[in-house]
Protein backbone atom coordinates (compact mmCIF):
# COMPACT_ATOMS: atom_id res chain seq x y z
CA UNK A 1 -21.81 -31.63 49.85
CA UNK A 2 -23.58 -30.19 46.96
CA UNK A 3 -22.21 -31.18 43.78
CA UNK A 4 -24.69 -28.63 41.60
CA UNK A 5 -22.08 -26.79 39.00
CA UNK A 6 -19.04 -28.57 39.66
CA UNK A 7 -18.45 -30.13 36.42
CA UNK A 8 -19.20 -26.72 34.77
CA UNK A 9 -16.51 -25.03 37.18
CA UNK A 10 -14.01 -27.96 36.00
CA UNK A 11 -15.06 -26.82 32.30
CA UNK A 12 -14.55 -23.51 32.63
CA UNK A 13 -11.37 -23.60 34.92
CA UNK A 14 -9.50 -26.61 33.60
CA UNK A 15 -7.42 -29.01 35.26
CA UNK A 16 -3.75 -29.04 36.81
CA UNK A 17 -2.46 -32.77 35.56
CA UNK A 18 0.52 -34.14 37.03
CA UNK A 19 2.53 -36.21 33.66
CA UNK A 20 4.14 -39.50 33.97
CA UNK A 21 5.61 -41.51 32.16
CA UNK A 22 2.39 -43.62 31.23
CA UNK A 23 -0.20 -40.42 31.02
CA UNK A 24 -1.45 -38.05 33.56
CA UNK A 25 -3.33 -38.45 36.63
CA UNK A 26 -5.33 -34.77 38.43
CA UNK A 27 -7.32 -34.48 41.36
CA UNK A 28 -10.19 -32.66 42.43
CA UNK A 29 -11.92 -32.54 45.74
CA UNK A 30 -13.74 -35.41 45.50
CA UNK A 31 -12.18 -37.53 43.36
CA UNK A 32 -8.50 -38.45 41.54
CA UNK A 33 -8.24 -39.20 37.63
CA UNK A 34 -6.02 -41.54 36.10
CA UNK A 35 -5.32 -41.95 32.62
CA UNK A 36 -3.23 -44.08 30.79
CA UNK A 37 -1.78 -44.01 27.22
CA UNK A 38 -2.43 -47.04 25.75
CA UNK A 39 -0.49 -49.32 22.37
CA UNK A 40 -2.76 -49.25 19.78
CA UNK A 41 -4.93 -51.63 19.22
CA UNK A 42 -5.12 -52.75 22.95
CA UNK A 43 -8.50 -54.20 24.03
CA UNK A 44 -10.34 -53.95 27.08
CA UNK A 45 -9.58 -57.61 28.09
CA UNK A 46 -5.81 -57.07 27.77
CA UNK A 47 -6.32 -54.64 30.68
CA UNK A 48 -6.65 -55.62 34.53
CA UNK A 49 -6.80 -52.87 37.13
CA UNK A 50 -7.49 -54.10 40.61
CA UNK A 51 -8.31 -51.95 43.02
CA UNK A 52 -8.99 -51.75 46.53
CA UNK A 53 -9.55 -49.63 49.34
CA UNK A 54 -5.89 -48.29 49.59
CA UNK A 55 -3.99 -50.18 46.78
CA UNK A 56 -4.27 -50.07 43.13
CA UNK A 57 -2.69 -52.28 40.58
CA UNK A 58 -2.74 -52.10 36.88
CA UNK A 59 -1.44 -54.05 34.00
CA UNK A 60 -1.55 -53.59 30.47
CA UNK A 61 -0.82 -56.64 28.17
CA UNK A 62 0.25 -58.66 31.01
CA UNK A 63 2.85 -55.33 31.67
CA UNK A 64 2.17 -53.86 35.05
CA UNK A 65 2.10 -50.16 34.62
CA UNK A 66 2.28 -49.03 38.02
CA UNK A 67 0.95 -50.35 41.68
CA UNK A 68 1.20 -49.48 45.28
CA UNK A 69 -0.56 -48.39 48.27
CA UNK A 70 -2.76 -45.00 47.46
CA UNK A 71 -1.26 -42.12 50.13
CA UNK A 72 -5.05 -42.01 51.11
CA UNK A 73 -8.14 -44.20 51.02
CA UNK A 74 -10.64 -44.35 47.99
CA UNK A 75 -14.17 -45.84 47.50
CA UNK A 76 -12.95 -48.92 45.62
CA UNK A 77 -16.39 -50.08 45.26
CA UNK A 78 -17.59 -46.89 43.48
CA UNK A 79 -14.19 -46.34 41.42
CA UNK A 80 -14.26 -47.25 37.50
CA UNK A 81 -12.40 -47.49 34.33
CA UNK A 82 -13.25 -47.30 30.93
CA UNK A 83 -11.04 -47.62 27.54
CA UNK A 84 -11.95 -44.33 25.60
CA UNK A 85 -10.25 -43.68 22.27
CA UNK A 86 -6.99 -45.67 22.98
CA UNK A 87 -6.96 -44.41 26.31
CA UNK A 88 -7.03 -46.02 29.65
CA UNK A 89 -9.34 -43.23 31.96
CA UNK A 90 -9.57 -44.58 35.96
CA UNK A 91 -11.75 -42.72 38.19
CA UNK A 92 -11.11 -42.39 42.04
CA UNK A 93 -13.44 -41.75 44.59
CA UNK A 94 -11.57 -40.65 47.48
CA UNK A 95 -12.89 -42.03 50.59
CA UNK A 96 -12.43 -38.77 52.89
CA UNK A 97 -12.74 -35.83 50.85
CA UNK A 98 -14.41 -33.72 53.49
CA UNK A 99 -11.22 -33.24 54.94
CA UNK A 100 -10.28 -30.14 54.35
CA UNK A 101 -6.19 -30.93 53.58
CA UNK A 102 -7.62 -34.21 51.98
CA UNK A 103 -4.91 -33.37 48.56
CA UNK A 104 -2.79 -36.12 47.63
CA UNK A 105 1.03 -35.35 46.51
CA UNK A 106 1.35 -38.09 44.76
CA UNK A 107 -0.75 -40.91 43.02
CA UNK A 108 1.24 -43.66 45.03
CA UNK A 109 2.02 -43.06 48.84
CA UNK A 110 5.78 -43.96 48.51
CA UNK A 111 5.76 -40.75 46.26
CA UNK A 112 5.62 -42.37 42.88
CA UNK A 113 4.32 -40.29 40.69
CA UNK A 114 4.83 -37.18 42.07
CA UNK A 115 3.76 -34.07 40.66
CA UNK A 116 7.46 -30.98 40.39
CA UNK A 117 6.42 -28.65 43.37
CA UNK A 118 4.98 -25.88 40.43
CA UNK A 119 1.97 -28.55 39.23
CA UNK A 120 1.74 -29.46 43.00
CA UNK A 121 1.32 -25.81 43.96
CA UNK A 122 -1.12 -25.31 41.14
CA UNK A 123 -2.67 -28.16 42.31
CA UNK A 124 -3.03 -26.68 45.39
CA UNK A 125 -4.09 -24.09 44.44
CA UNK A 126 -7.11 -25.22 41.99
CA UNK A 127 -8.85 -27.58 45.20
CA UNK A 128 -8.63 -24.14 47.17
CA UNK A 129 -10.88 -22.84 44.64
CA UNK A 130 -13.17 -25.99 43.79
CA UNK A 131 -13.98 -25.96 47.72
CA UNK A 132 -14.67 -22.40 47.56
CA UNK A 133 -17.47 -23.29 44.43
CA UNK A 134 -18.17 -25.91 46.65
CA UNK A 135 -19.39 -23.62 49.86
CA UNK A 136 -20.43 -20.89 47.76
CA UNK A 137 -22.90 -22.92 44.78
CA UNK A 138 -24.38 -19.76 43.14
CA UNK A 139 -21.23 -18.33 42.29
CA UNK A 140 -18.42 -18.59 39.77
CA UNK A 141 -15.05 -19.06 40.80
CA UNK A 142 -13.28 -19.88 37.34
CA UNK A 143 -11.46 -17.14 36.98
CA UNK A 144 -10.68 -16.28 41.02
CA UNK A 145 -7.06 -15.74 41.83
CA UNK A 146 -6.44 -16.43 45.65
CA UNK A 147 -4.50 -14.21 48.05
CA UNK A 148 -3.68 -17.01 50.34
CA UNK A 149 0.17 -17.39 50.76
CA UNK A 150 1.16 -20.34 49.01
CA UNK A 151 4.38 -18.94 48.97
CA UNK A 152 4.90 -18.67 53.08
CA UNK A 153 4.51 -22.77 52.55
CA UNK A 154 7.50 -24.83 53.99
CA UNK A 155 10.00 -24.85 51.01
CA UNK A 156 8.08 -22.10 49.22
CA UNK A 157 9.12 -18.45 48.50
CA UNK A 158 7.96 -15.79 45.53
CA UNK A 159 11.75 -16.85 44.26
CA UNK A 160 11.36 -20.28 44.41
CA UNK A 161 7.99 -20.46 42.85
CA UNK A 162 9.24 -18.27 40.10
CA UNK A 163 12.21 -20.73 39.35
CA UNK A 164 9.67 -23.56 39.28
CA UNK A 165 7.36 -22.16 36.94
CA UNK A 166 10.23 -21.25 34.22
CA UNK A 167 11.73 -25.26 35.08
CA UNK A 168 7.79 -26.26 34.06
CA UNK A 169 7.71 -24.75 30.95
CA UNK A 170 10.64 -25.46 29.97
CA UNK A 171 9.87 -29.10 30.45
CA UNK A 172 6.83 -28.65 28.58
CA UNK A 173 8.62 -26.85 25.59
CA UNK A 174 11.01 -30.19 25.47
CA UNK A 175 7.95 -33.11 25.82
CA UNK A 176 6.08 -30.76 23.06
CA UNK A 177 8.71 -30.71 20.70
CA UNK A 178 9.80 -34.17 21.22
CA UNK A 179 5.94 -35.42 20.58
CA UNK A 180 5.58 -34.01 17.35
C-alpha cells in the first residue's frame, strides 16, 4: 500500500486517542500507538515490555501496567518502544491491516481498555478516511466529513450519538480540571 503522505494526513487531521488510566493508546490503519505516563525519573531499564505476536506485557518498576492477548495480531518483530520525555511511546504494527474492518475496539481482546462508543465512533470514523488517503494518494482528505451512516450501526442512532458526544466532553471537562 502506498504510504506517500500519510504522516502529513495524520498532521493535518489529528488523532482520536482512547484514555486510560496509564495514558492513551490510537490506531491508524496500519499500526496501533501506545503510550504510557511514566513516574519521574524512571529509566529505560526499569521498563520491560514483551511482546509477541498476539500478547503484550508491560511493567514499569517491576509494576505491570497492563497485559493480555491483543484482539488482533501485530508484527512483534517490527514493533518498538522508546522512553521520550517521561513518556513510555509503543508502536504496533498490526499484522493484517489490509483488511478492510481490520479496527481494533479495544487495546486488549478481553475489552480492556476500551475506548466510550463516541471515541470508538470517531475512531471509526478517522480509519474510514486514512484508507480513503490511502486509495486516493494525490489528494487531501483532512478536512473530509463522510456521509456513510455510522449512525444505522448496531447500537447507534443520531440520538444516541448525540448523548455520547455531550457524556465525552463532559468527561473531558472533569479529567481537565482535575489535572490542573
Amino acid at each position: 500500500m502506498p504510504q506517500d503522505g500519510l504522516s502529513f494526513f495524520d498532521e493535518k487531521r489529528g488523532t482520536v486517542k482512547a484514555k486510560t488510566d496509564w495514558g492513551y493508546w490510537w490506531q491508524t490503519v496500519q499500526e496501533v500507538h501506545v503510550q504510557v505516563n511514566l513516574p519521574e525519573g524512571t529509566k529505560s531499564k526499569e521498563i520491560k515490555v514483551d511482546i509477541k505476536p498476539n500478547y503484550i506485557k508491560c511493567d514499569v518498576k517491576g509494576k505491570t501496567i497492563f497485559e493480555g492477548p491483543f484482539p488482533r495480531t501485530v508484527h512483534a518483530e517490527e514493533s518498538v518502544w522508546t522512553l521520550e520525555d517521561g513518556v513510555l511511546c509503543i508502536l504496533l504494527p498490526k499484522a493484517d491491516y489490509s483488511v478492510k474492518e481490520d479496527m481494533w475496539e479495544s487495546l486488549i481482546a478481553d475489552g480492556v481498555f476500551q475506548p466510550d462508543p463516541w471515541t470508538l465512533h470517531e475512531m471509526r470514523k478517522d480509519l474510514d478516511l486514512e484508507r480513503f488517503q490511502i486509495e486516493n494518494p494525490g489528494m487531501d482528505f483532512s478536512k473530509a466529513k463522510l456521509s456513510k451512516n455510522y449512525d444505522k450501526l448496531p447500537g447507534w442512532s443520531n440520538e444516541r450519538l448525540a448523548e455520547l458526544k455531550k457524556k465525552s466532553e463532559e468527561v473531558a471537562d472533569k479529567i481537565g480540571t482535575s489535572e490542573s
